[in-house]
N, C-alpha and C. Protein backbone atom coordinates (compact mmCIF):
# COMPACT_ATOMS: atom_id res chain seq x y z
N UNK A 1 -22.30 -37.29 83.78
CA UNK A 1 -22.73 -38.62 83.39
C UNK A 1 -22.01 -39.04 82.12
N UNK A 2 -22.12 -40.45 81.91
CA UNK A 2 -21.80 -40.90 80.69
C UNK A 2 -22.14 -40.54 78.85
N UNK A 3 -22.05 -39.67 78.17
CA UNK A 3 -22.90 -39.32 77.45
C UNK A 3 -23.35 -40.41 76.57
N UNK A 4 -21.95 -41.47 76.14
CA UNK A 4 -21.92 -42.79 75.20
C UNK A 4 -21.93 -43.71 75.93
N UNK A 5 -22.71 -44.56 77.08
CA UNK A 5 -22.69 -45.66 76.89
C UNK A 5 -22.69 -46.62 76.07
N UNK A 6 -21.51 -47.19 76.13
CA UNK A 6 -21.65 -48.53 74.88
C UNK A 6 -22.35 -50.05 75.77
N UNK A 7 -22.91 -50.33 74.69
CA UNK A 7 -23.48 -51.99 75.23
C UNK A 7 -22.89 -53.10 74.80
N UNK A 8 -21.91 -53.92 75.30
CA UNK A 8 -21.62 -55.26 74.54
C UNK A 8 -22.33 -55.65 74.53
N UNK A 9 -22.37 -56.15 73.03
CA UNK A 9 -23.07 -57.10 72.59
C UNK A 9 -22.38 -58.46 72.26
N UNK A 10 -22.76 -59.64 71.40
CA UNK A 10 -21.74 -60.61 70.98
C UNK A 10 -20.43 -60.44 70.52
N UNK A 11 -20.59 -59.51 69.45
CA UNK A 11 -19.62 -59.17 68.57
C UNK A 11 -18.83 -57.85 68.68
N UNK A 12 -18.71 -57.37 70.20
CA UNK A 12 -18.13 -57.12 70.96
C UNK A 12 -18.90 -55.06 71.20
N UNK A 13 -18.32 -54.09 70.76
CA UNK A 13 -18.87 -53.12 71.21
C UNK A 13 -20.04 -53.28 70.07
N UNK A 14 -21.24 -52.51 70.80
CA UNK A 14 -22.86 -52.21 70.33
C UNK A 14 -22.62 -50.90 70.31
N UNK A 15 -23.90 -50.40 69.85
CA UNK A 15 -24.67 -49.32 70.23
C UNK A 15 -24.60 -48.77 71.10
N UNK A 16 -24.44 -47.26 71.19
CA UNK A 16 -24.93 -46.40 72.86
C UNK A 16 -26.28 -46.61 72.73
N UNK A 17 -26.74 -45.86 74.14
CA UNK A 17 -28.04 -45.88 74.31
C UNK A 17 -29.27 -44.70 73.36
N UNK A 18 -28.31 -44.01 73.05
CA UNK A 18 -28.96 -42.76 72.29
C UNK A 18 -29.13 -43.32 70.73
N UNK A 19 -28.40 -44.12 70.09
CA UNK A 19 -28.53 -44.46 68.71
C UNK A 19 -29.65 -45.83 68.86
N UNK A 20 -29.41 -46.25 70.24
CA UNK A 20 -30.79 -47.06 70.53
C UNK A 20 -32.42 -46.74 70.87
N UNK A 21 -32.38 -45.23 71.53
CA UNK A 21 -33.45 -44.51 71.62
C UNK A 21 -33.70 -44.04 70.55
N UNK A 22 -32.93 -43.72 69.46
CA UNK A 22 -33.57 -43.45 67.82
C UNK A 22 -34.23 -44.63 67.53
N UNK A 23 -33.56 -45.94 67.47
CA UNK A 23 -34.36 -47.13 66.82
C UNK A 23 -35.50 -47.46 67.99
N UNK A 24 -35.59 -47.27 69.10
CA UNK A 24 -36.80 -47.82 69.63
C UNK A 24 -37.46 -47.14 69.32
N UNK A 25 -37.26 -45.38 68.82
CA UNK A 25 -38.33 -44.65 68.55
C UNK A 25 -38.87 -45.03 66.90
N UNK A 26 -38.56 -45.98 66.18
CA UNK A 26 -38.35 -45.76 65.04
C UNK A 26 -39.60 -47.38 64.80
N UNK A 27 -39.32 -47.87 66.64
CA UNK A 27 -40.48 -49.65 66.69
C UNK A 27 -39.41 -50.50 67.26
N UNK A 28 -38.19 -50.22 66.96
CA UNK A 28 -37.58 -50.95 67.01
C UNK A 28 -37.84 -51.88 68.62
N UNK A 29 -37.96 -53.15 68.57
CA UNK A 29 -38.22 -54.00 69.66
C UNK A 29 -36.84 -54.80 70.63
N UNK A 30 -36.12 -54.98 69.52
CA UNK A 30 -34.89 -55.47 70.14
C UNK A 30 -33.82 -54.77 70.75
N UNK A 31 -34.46 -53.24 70.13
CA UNK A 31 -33.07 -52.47 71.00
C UNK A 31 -33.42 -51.97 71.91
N UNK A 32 -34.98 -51.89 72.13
CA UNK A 32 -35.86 -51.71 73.36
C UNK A 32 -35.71 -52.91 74.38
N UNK A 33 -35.48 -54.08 74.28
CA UNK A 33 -34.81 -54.66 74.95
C UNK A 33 -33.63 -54.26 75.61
N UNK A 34 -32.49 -53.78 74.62
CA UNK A 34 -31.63 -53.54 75.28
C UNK A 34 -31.23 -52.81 76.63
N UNK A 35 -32.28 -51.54 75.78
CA UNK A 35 -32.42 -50.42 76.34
C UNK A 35 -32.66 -50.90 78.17
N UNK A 36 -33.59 -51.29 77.82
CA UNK A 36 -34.09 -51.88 79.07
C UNK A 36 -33.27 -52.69 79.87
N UNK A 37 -32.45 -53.36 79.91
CA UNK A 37 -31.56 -54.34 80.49
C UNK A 37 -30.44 -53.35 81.03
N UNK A 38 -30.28 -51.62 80.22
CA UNK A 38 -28.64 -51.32 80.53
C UNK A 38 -29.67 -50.42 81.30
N UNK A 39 -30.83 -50.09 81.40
CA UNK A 39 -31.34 -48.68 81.99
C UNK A 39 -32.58 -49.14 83.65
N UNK A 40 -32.93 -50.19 83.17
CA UNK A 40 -33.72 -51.01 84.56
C UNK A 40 -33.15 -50.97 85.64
N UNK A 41 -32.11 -51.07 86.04
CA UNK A 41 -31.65 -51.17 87.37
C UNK A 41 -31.39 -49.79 87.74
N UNK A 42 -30.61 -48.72 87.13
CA UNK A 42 -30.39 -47.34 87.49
C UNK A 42 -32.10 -46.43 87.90
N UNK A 43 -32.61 -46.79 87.16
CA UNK A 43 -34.07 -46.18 87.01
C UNK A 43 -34.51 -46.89 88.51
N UNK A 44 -35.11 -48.45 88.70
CA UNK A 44 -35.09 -48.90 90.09
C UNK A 44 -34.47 -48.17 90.97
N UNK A 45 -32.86 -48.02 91.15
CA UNK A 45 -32.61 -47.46 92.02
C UNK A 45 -32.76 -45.86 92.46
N UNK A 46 -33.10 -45.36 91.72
CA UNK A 46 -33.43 -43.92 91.71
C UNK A 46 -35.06 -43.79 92.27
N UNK A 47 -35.67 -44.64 91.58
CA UNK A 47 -37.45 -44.61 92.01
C UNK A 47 -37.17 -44.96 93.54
N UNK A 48 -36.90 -45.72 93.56
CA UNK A 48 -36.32 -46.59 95.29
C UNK A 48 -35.81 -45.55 96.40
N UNK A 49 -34.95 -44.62 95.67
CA UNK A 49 -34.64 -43.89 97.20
C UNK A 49 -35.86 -42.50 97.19
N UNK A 50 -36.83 -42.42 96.27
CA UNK A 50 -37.53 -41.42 96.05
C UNK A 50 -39.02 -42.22 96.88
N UNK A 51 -39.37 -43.55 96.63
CA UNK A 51 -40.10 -43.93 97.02
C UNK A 51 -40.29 -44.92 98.46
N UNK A 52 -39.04 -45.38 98.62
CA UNK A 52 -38.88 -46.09 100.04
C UNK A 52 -39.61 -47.22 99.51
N UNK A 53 -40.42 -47.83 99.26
CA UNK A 53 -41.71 -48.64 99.14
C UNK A 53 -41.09 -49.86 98.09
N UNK A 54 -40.49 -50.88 98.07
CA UNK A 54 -40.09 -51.82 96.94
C UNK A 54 -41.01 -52.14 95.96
N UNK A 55 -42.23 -52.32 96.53
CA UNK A 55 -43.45 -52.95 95.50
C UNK A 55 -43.60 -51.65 94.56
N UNK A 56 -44.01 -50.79 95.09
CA UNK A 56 -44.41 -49.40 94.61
C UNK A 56 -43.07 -48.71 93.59
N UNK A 57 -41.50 -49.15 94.15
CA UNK A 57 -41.05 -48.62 93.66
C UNK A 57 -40.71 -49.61 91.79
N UNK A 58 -40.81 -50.69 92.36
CA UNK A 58 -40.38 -51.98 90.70
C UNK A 58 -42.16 -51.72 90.04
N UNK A 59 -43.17 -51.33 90.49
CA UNK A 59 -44.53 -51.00 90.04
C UNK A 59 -43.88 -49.53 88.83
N UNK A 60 -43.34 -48.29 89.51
CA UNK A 60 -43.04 -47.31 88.73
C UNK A 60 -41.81 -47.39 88.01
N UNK A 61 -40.89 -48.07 87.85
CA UNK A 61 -40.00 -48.84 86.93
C UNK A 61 -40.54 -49.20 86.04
N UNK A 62 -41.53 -50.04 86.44
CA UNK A 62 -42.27 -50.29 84.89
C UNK A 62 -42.48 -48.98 84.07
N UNK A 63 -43.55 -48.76 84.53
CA UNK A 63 -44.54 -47.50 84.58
C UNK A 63 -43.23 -46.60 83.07
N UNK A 64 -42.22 -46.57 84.05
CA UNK A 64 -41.18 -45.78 82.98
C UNK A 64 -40.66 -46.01 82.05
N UNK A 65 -40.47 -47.50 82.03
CA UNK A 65 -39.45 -48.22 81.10
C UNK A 65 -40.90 -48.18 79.80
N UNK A 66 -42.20 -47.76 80.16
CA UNK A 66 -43.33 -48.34 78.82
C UNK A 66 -43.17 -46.81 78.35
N UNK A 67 -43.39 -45.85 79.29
CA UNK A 67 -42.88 -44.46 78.81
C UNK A 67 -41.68 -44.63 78.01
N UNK A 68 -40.84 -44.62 78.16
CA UNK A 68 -39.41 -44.94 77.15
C UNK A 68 -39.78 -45.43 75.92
N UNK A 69 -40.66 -46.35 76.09
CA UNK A 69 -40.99 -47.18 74.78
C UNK A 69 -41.96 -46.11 74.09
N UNK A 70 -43.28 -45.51 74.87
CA UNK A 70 -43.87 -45.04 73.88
C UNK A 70 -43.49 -43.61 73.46
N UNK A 71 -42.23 -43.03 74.16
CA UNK A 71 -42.34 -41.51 74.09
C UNK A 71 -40.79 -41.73 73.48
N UNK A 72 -40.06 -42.37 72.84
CA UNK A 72 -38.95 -42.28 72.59
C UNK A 72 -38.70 -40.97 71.78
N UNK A 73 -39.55 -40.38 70.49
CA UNK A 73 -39.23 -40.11 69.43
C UNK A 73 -39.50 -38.51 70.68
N UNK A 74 -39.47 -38.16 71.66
CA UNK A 74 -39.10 -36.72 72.49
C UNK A 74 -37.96 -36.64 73.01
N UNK A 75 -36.67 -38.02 72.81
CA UNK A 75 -35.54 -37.59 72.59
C UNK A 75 -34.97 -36.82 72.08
N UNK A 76 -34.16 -35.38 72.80
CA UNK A 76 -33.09 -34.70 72.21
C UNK A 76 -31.87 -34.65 72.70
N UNK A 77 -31.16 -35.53 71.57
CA UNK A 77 -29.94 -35.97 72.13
C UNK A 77 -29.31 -33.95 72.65
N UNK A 78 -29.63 -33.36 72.23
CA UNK A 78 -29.62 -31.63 72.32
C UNK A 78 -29.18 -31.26 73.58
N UNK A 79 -30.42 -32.01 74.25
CA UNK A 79 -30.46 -31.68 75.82
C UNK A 79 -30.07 -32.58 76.50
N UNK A 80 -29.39 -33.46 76.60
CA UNK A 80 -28.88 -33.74 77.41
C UNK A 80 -28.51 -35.93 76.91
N UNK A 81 -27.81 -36.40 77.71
CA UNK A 81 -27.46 -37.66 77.41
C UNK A 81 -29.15 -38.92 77.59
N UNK A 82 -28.76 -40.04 77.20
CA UNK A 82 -29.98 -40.79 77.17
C UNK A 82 -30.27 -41.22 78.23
N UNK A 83 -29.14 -41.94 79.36
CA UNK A 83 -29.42 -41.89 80.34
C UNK A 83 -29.81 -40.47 81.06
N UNK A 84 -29.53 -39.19 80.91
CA UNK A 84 -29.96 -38.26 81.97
C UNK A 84 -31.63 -37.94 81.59
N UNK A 85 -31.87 -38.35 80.36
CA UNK A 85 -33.76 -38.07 79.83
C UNK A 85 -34.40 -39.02 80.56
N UNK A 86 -33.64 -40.85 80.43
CA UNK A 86 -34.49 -42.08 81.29
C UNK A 86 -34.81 -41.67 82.85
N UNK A 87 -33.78 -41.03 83.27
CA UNK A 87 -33.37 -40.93 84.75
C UNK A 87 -34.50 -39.99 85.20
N UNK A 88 -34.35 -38.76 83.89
CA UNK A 88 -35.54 -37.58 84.25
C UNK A 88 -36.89 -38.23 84.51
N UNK A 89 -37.57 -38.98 83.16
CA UNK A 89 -38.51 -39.47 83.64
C UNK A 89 -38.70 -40.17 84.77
N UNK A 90 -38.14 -41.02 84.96
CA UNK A 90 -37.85 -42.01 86.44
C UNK A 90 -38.16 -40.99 87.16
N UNK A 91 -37.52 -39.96 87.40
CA UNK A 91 -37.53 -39.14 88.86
C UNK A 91 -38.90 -38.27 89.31
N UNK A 92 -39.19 -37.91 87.42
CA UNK A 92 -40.63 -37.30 87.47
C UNK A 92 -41.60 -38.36 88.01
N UNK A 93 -41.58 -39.49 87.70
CA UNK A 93 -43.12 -40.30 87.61
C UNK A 93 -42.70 -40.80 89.14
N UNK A 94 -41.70 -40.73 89.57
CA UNK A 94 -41.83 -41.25 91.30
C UNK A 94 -41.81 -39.82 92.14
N UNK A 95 -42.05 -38.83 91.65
CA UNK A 95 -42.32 -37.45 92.59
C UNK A 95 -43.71 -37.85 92.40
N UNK A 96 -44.22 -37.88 90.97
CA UNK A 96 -45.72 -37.71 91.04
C UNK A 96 -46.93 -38.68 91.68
N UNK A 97 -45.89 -40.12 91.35
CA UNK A 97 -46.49 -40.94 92.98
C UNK A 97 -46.82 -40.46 94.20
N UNK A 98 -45.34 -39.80 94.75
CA UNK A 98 -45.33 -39.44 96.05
C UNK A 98 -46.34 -38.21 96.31
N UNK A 99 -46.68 -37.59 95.84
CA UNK A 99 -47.68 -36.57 95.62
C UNK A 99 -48.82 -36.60 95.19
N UNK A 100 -49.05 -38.32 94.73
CA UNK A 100 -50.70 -38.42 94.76
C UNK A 100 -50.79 -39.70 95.72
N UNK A 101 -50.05 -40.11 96.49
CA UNK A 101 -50.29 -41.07 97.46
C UNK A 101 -50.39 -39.45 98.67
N UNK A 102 -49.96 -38.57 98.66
CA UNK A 102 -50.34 -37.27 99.71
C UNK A 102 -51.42 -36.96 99.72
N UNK A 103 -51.53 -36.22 98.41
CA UNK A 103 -52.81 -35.87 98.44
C UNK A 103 -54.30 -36.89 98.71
N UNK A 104 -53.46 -37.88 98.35
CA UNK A 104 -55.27 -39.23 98.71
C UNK A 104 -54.98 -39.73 100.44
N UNK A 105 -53.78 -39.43 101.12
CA UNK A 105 -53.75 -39.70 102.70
C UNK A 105 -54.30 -38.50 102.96
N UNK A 106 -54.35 -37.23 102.52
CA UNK A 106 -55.02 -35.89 102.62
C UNK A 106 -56.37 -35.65 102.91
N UNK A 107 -56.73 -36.79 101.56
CA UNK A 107 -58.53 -36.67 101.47
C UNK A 107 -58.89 -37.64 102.33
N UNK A 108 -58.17 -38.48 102.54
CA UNK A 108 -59.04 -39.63 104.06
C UNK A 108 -58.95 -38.64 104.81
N UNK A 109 -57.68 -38.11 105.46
CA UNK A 109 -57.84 -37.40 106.77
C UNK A 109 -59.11 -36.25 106.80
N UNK A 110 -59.43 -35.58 105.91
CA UNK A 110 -59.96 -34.98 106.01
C UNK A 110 -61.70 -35.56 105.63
N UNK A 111 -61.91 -36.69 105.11
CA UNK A 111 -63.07 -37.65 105.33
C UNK A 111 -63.27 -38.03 106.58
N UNK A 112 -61.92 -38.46 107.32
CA UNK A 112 -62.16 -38.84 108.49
C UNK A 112 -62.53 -37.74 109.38
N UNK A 113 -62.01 -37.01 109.16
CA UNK A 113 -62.50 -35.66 110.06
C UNK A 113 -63.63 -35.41 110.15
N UNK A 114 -64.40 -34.72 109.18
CA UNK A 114 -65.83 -34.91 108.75
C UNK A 114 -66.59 -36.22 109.40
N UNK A 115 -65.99 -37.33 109.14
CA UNK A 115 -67.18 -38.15 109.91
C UNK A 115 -67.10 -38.22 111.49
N UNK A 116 -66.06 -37.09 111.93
CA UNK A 116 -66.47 -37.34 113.48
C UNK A 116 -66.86 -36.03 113.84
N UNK A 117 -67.23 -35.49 112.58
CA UNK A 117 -68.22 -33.93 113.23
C UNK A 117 -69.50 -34.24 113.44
N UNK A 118 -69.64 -34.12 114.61
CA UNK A 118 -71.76 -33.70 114.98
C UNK A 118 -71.78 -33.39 114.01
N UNK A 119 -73.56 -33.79 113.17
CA UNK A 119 -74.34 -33.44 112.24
C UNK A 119 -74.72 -32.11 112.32
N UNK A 120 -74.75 -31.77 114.15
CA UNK A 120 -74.88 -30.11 114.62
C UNK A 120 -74.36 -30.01 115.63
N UNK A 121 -74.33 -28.68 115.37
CA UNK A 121 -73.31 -27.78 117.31
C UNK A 121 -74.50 -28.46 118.45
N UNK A 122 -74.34 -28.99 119.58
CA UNK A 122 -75.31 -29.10 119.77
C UNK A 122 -75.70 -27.79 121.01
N UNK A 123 -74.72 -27.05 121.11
CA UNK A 123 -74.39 -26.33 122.41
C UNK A 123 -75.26 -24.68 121.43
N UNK A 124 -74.70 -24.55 120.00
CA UNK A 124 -75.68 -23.87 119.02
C UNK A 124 -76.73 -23.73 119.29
N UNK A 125 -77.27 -25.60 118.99
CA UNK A 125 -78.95 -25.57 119.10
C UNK A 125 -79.53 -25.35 120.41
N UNK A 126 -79.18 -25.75 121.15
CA UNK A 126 -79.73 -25.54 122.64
C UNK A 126 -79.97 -23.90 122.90
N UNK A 127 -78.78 -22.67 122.38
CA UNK A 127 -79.06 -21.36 122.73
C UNK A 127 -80.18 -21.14 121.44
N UNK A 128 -79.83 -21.44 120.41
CA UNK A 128 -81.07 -20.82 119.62
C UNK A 128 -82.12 -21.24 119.92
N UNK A 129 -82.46 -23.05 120.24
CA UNK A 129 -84.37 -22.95 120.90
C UNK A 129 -84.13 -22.14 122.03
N UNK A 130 -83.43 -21.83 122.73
CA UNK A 130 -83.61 -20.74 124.25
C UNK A 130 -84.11 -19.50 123.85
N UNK A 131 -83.37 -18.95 122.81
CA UNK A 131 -83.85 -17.60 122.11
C UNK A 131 -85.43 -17.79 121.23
N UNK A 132 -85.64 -18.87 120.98
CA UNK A 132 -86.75 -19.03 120.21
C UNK A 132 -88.00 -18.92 121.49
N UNK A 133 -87.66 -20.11 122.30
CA UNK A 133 -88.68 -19.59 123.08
C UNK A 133 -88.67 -18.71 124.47
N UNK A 134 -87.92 -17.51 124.03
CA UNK A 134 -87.82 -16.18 125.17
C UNK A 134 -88.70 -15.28 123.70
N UNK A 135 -88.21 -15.33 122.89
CA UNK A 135 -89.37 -14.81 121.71
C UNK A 135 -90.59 -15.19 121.85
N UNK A 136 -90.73 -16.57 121.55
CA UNK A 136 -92.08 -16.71 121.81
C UNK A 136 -92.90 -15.86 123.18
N UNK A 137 -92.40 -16.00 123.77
CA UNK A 137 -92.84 -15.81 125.23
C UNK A 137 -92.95 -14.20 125.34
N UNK A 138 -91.98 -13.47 124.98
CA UNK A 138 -92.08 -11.97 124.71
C UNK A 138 -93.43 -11.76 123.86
N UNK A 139 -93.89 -12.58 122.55
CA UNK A 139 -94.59 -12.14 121.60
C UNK A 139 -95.76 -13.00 122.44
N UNK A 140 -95.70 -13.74 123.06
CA UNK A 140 -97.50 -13.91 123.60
C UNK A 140 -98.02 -12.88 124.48
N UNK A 141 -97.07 -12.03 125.34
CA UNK A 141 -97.36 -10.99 126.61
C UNK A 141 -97.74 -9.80 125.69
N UNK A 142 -97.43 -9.80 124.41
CA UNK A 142 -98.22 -8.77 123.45
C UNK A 142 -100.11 -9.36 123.23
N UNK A 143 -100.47 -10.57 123.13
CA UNK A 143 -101.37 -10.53 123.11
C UNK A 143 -102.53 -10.07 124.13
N UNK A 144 -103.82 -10.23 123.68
CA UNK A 144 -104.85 -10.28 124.53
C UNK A 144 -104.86 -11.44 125.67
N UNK A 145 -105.41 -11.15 126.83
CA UNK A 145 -105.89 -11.99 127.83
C UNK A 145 -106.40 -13.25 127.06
N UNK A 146 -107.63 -12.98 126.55
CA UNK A 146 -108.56 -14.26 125.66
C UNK A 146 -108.00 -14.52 124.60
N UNK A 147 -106.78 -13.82 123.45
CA UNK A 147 -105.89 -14.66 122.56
C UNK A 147 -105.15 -15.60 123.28
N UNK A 148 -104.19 -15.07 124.28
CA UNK A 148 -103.48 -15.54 124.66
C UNK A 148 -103.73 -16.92 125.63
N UNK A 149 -104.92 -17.19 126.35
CA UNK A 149 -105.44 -18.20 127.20
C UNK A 149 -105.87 -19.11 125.92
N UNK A 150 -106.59 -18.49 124.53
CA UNK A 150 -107.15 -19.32 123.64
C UNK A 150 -105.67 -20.13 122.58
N UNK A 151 -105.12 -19.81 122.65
CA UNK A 151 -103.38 -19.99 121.99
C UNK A 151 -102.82 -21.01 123.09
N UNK A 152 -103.04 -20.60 124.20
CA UNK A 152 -102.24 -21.48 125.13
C UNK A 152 -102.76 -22.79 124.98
N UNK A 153 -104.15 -22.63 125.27
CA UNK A 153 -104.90 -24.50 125.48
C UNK A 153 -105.10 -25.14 124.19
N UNK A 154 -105.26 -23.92 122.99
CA UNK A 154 -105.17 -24.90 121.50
C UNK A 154 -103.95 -25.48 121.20
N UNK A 155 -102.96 -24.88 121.43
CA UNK A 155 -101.80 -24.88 121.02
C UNK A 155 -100.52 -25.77 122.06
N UNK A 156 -100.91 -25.17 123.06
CA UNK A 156 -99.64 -25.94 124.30
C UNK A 156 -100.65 -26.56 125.03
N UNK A 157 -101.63 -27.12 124.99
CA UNK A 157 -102.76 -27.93 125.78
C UNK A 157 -103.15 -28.74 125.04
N UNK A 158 -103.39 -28.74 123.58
CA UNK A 158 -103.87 -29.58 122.62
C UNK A 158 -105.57 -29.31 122.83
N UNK A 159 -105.75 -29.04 122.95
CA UNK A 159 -107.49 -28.95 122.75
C UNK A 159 -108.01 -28.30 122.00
N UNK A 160 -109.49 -28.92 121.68
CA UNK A 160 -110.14 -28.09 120.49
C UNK A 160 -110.16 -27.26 120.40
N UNK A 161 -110.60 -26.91 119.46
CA UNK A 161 -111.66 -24.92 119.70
C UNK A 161 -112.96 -25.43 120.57
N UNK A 162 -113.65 -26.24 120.71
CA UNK A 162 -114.88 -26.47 121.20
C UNK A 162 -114.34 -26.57 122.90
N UNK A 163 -113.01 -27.10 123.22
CA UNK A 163 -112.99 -27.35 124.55
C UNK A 163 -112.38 -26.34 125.84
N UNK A 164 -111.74 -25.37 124.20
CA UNK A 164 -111.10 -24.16 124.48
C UNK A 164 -112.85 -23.26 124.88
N UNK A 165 -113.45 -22.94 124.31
CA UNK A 165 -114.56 -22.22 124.13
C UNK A 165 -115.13 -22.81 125.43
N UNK A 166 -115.31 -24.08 125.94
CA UNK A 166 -116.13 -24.37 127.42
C UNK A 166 -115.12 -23.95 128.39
N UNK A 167 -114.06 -24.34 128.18
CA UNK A 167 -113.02 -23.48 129.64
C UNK A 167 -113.28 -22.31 129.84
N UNK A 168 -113.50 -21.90 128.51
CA UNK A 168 -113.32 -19.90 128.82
C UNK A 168 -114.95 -19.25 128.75
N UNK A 169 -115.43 -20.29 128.45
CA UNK A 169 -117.15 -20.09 128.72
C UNK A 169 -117.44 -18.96 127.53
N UNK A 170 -116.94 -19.02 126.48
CA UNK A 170 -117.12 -18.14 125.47
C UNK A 170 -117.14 -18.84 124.48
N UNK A 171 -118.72 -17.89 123.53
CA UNK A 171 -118.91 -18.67 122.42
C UNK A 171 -117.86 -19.39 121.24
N UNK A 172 -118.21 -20.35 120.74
CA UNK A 172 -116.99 -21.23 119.37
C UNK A 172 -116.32 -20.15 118.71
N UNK A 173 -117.26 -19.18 118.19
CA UNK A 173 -117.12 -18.14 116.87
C UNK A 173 -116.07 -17.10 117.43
N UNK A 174 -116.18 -16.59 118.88
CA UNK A 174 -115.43 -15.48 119.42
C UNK A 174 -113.87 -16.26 119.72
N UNK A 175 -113.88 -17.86 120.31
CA UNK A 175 -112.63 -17.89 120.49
C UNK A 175 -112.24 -18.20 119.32
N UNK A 176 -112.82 -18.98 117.51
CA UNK A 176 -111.74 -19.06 116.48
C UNK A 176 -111.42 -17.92 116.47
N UNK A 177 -112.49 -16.57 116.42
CA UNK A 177 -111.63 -15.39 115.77
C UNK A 177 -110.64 -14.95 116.61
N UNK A 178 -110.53 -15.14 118.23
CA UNK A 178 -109.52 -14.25 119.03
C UNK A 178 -108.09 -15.53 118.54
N UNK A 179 -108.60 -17.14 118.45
CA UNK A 179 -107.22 -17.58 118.12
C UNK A 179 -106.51 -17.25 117.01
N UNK A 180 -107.37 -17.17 115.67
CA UNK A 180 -106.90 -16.26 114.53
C UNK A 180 -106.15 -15.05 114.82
N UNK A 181 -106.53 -14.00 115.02
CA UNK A 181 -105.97 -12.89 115.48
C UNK A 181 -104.95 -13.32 116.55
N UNK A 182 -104.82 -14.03 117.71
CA UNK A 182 -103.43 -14.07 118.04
C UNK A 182 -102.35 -14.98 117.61
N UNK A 183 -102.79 -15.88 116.61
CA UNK A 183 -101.81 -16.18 115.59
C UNK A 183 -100.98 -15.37 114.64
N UNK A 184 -101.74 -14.65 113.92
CA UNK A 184 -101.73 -13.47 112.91
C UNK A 184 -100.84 -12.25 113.80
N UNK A 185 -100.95 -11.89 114.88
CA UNK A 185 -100.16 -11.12 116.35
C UNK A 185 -98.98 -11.86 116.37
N UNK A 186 -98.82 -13.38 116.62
CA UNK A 186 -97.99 -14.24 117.11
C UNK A 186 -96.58 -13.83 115.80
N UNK A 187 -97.58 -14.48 114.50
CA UNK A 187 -96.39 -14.28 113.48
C UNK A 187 -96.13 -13.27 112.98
N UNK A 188 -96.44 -12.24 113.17
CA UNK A 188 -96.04 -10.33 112.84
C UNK A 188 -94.87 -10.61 114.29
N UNK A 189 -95.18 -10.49 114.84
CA UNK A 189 -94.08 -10.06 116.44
C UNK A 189 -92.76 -11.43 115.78
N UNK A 190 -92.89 -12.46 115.47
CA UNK A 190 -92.03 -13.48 115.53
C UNK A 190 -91.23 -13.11 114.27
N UNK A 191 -91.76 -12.53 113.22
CA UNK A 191 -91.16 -11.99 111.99
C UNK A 191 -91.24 -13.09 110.90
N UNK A 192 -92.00 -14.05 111.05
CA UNK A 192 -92.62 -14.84 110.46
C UNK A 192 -93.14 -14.63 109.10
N UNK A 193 -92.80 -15.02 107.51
CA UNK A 193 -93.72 -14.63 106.41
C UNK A 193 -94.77 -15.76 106.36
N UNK A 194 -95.94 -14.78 105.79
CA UNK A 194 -96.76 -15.97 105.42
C UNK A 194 -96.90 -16.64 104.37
């Protein structure tokens, strides 16, 4: 690259760009102008083939040319020419576009994904109530005759204790306690805490 660009000015050769990146670092406003007029279009075109996108790419042109302005005084003419530091930044701040316009097409896709998952397996739930009630059904054939008839009509019949007790022609007091006890049976076998 060029290390001295010179800028005409009126009065014929100016300033390079590096004795101009001292004075913009220094406030200077007018040579930050300059700056800008000899370095805007190279910077554009560099963001441009990094970004494809015109809006996006004269959006991060800016973006760089205010960097220039506020970061001047991390010029080292040391390392390298003034154009190859402008250019650096340019190239950095349009990678780091392109890599957070990824990562945020990343997080839709993967929002979108998520919203077309079932809330549940539903093929899951269907075998686990199957297993739930082959359990159940194992743990009632543990009970008594009269738990198990008194469990059935309170429970899968809906009826009282009083209507349970006339079906089975046995006193109120004998079927709460046999439904108690095959509850208390029911949730020991089911592994149930209380």
């Amino acid at each position: 690259m060029r290390e001295a660009v010179r800028l005409e000015g009126v009065g014929g050769a100016g300033p390079d760009l590096q004795e101009l990146l001292v004075a913009v670092a220094r406030g200077d406003e007018a040579a930050f102008a300059r700056i800008y007029d000899a370095v805007a279009g190279p910077v554009l075109g560099l963001v441009r083939s990094v970004l494809r996108d015109p809006a996006q790419s004269e959006e991060v042109t800016q973006e760089v040319l205010v960097e220039v302005w506020q970061t001047a005084t991390r010029f080292q003419a040391s390392r390298g020419s003034a154009m190859t530091w402008v250019l650096t930044l340019a190239h950095r701040r349009a990678v780091d576009r392109v890599r957070s316009a990824q990562a945020s097409a990343d997080r839709e896709h993967k929002a979108a994904l998520l919203d077309r998952t079932p809330a549940f397996d539903e093929v899951a739930e269907q075998v686990e109530s199957r297993l739930e009630r082959e359990q159940v059904r194992r743990c009632m054939r543990t009970l008594t005759e009269l738990q198990r008839q008194s469990v059935t009509l309170a429970y899968y019949q809906g009826l009282t204790y009083r209507e349970v007790a006339e079906l089975l022609a046995a006193p109120l007091g004998t079927v709460k306690t046999r439904l108690r006890d095959g509850l208390i049976r029911l949730r020991d076998c089911l592994g149930v805490n209380a």
